[in-house]
C-alpha atoms as a PDB file:
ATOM      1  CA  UNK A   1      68.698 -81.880  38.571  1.00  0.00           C
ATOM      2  CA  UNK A   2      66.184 -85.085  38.623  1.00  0.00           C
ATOM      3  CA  UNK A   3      63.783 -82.614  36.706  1.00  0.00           C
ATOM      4  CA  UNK A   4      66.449 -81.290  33.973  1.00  0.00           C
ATOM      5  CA  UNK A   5      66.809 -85.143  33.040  1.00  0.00           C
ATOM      6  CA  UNK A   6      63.104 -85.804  33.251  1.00  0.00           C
ATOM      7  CA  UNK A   7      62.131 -82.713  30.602  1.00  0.00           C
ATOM      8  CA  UNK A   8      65.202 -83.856  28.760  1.00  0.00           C
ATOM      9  CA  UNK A   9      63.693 -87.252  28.295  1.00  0.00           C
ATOM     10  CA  UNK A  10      60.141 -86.168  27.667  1.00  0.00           C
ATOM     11  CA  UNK A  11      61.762 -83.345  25.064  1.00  0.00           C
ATOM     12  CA  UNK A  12      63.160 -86.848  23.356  1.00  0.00           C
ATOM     13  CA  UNK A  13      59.905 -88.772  23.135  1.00  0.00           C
ATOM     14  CA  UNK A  14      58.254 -86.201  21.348  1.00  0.00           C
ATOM     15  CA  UNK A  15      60.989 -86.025  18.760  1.00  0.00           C
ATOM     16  CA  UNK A  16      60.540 -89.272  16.240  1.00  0.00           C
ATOM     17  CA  UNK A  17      63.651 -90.830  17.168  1.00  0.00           C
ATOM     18  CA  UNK A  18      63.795 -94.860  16.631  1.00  0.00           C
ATOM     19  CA  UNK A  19      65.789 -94.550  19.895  1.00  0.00           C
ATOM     20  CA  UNK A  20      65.273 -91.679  22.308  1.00  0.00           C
ATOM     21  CA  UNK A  21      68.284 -90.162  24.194  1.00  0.00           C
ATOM     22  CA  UNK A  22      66.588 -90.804  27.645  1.00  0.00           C
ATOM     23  CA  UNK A  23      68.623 -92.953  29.762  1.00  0.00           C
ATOM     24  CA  UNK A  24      67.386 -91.781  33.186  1.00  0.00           C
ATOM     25  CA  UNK A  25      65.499 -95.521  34.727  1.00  0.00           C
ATOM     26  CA  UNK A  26      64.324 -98.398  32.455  1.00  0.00           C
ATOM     27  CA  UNK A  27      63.199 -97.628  29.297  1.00  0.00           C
ATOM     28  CA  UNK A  28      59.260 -97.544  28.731  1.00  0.00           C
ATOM     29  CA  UNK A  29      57.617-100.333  27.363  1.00  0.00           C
ATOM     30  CA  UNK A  30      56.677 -99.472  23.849  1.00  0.00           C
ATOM     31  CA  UNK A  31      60.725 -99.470  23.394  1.00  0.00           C
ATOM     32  CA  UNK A  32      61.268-102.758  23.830  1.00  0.00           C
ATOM     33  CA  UNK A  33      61.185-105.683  20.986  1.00  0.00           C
ATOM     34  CA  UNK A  34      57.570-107.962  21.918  1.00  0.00           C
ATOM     35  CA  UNK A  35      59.644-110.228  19.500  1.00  0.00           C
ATOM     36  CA  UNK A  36      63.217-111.943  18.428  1.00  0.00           C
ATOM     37  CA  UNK A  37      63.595-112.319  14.734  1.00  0.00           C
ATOM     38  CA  UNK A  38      63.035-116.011  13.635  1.00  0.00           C
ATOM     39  CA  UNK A  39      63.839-116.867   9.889  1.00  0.00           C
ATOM     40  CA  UNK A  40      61.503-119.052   8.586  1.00  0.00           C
ATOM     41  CA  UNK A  41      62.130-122.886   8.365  1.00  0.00           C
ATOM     42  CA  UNK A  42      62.990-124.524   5.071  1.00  0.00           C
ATOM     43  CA  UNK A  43      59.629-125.890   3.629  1.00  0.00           C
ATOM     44  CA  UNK A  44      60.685-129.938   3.712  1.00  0.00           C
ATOM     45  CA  UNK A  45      57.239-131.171   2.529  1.00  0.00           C
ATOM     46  CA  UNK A  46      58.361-130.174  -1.134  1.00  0.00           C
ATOM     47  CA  UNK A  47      61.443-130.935  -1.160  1.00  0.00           C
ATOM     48  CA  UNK A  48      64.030-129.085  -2.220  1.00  0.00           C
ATOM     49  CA  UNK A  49      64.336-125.109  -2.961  1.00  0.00           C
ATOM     50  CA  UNK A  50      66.276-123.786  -5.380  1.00  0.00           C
ATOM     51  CA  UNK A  51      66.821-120.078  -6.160  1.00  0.00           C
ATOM     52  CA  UNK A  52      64.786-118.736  -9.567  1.00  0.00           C
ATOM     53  CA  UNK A  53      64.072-115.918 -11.304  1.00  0.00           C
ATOM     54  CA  UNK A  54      60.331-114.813 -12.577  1.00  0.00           C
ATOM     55  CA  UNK A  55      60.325-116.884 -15.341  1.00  0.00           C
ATOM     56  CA  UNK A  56      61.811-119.855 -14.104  1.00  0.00           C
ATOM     57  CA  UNK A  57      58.902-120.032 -11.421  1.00  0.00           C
ATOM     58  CA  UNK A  58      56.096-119.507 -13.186  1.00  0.00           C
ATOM     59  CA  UNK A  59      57.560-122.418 -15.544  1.00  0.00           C
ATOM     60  CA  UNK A  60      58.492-124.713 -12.774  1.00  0.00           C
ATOM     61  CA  UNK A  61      54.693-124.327 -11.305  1.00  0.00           C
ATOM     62  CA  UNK A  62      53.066-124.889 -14.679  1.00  0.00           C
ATOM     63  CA  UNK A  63      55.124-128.108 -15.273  1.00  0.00           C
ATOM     64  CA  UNK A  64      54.093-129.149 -11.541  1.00  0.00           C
ATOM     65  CA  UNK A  65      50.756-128.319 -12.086  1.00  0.00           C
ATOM     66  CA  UNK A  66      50.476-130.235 -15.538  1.00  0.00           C
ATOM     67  CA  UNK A  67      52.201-133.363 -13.658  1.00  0.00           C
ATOM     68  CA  UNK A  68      49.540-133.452 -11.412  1.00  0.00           C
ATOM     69  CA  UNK A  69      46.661-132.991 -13.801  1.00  0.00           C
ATOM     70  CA  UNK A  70      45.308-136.013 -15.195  1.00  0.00           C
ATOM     71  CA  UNK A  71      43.758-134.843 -18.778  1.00  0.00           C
ATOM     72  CA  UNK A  72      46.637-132.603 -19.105  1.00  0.00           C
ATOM     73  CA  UNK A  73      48.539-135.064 -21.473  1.00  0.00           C
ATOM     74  CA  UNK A  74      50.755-134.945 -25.517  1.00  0.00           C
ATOM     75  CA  UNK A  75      47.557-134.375 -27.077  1.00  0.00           C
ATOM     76  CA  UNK A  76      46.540-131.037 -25.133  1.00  0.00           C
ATOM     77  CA  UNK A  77      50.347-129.596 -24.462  1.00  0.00           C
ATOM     78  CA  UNK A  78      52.881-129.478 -27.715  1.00  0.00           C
ATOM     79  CA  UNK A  79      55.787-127.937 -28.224  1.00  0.00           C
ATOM     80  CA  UNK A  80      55.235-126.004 -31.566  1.00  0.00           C
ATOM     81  CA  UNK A  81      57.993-124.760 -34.421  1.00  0.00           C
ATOM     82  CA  UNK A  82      59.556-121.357 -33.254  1.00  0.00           C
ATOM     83  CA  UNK A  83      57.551-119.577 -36.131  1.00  0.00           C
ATOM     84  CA  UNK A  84      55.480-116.841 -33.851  1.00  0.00           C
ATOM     85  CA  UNK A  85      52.882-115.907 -36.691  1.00  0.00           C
ATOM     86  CA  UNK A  86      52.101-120.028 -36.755  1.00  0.00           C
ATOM     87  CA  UNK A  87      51.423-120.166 -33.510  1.00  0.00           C
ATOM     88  CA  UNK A  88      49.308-117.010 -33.137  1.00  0.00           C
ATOM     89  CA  UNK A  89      47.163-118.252 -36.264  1.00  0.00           C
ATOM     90  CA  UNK A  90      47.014-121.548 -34.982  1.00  0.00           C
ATOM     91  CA  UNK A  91      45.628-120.362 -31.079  1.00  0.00           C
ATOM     92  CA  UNK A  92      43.265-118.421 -33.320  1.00  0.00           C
ATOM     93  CA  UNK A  93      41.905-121.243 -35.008  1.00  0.00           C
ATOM     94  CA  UNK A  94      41.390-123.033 -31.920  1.00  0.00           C
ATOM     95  CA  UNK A  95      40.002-120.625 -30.015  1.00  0.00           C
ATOM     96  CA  UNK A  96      37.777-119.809 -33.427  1.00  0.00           C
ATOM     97  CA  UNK A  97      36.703-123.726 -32.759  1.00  0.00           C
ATOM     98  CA  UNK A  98      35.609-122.901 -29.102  1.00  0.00           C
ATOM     99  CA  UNK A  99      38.587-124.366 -27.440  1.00  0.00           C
ATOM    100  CA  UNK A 100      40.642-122.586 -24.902  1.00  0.00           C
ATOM    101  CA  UNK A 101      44.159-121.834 -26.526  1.00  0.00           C
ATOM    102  CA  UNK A 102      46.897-120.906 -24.983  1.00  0.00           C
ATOM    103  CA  UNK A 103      49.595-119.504 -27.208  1.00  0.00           C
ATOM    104  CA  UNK A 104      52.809-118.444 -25.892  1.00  0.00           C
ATOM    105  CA  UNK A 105      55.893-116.591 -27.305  1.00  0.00           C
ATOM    106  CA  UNK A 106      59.208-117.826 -25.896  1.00  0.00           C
ATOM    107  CA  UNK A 107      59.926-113.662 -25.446  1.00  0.00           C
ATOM    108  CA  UNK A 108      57.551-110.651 -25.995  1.00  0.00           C
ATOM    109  CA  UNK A 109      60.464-109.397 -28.029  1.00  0.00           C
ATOM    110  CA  UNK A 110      59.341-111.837 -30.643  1.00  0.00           C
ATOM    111  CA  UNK A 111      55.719-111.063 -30.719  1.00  0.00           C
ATOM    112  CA  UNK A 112      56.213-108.459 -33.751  1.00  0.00           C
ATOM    113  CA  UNK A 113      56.334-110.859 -36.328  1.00  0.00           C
ATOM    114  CA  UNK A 114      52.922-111.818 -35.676  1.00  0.00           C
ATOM    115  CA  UNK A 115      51.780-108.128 -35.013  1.00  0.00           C
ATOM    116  CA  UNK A 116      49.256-108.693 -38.231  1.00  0.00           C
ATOM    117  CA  UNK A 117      47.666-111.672 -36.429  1.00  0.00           C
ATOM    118  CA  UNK A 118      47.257-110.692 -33.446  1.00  0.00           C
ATOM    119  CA  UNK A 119      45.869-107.130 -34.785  1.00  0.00           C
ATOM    120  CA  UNK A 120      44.061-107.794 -37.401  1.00  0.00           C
ATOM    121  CA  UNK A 121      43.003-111.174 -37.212  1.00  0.00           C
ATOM    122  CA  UNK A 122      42.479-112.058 -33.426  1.00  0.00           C
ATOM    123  CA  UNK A 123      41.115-108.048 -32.435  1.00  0.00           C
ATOM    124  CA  UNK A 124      38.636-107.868 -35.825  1.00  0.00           C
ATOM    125  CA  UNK A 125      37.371-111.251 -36.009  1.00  0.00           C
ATOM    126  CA  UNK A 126      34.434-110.813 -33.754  1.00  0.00           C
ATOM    127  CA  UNK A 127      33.504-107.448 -35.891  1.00  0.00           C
ATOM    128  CA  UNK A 128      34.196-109.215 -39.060  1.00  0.00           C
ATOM    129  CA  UNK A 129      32.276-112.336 -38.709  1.00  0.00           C
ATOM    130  CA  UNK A 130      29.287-110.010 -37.681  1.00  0.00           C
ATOM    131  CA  UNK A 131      29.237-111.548 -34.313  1.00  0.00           C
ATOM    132  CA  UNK A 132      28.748-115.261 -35.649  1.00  0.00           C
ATOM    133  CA  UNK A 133      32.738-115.940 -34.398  1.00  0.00           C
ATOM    134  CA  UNK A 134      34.988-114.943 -32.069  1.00  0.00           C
ATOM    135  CA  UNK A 135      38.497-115.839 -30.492  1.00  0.00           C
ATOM    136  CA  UNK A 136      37.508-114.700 -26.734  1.00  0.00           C
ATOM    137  CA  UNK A 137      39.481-117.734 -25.325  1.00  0.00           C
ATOM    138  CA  UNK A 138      42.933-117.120 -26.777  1.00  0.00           C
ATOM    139  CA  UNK A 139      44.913-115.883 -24.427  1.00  0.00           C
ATOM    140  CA  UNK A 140      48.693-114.900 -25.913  1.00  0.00           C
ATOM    141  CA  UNK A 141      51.048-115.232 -23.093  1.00  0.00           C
ATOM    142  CA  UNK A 142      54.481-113.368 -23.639  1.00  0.00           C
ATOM    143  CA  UNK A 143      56.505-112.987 -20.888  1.00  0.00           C
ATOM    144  CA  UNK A 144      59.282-109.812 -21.344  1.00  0.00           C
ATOM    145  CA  UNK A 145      62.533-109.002 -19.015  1.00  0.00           C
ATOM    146  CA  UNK A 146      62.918-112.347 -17.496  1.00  0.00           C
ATOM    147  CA  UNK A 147      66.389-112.979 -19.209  1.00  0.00           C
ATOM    148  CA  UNK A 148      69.276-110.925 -16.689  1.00  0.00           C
ATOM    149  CA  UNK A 149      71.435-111.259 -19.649  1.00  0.00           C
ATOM    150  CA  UNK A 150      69.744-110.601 -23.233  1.00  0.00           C
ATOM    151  CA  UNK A 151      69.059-106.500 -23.144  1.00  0.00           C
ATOM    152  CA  UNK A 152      68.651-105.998 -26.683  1.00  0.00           C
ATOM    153  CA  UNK A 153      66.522-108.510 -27.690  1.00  0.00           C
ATOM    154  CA  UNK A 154      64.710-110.131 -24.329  1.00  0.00           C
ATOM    155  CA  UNK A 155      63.651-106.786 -22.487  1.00  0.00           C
ATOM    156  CA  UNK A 156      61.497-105.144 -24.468  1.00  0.00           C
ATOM    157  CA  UNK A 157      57.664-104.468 -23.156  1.00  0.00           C
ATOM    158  CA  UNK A 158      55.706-104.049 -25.882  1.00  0.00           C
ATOM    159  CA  UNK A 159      52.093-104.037 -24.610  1.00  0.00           C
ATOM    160  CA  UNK A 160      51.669-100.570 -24.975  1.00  0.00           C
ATOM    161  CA  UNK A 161      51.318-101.472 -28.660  1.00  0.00           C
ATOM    162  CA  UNK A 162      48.703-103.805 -28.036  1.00  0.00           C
ATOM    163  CA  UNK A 163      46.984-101.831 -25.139  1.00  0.00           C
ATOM    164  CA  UNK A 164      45.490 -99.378 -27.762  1.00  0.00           C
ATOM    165  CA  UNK A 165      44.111-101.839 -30.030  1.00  0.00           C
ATOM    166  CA  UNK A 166      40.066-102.383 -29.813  1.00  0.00           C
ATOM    167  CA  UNK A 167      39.208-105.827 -29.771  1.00  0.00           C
ATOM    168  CA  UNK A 168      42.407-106.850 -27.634  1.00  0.00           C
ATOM    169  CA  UNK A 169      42.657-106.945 -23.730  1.00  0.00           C
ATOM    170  CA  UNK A 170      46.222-106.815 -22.147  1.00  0.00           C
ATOM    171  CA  UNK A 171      46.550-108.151 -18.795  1.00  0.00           C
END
């Protein structure tokens, strides 16, 4: 009888069961928790958390970031006119000047407007300028399906259009 259970039990640890049917003595060691779930502690040495989605992050660490940097100041970081062919041309000239720009579209949605910027300005102007010029240190940001709430007009991904475009590098 003591080696019907046995075979029964050893019949259950070859099966991959989270929890075998063997019940005959103490179970064997590599059954038992090593640990006791512990949530983590709230972080206290930033003060406090608040729930956010993607794009309400990556916003609230570039504001802390800037705060902290001392030749981040008005002069460097603007808020431009909502006009997205204005503010592609403009990161173009900058970056034409050898400046870093950084131009971002409130929604990748809106990037189409400036489509003939970004395309044929920004991609060709290395090519065009024979090598004399280039915008290598624009960098477009556009972030896309951050809103829970705007389908139609703050979803859309439109890299793909971009992706296939020589000249341009989507990251």
């Amino acid at each position: 009888m003591a080696l019907a259970g046995l075979a029964r039990c050893r019949a259950a640890f070859r099966r991959p069961r989270l929890r075998p049917r063997c019940m005959v003595g103490s179970p064997p060691l590599r059954h038992v928790a090593h640990f006791t779930f512990q949530p983590d502690p709230e972080p206290t040495q930033y003060g406090q958390t608040q729930k956010m989605n993607l794009f309400q992050s990556i916003t609230s660490a570039l504001d802390n970031a800037l705060s902290r940097d001392p030749t981040a100041g008005k002069d460097r970081v603007f808020n431009t006119p909502l006009c997205e062919q204005g503010i592609v041309g403009f990161g173009i000239g900058v970056a034409v000047t050898g400046a870093t720009a950084i131009a971002e579209i409130q929604f990748a949605d809106y990037i189409f407007p400036a489509f003939d910027q970004i395309v044929n300005e920004a991609a060709k102007y290395r090519y065009r300028s024979g090598d004399l010029f280039n915008c290598g240190s624009l960098t477009i940001r556009a972030p896309w399906g951050c809103v829970g709430h705007g389908a139609l007009y703050h979803s859309q991904s439109p890299e793909a259009f971009f992706a296939h475009c020589p000249g341009l590098k989507v990251q």
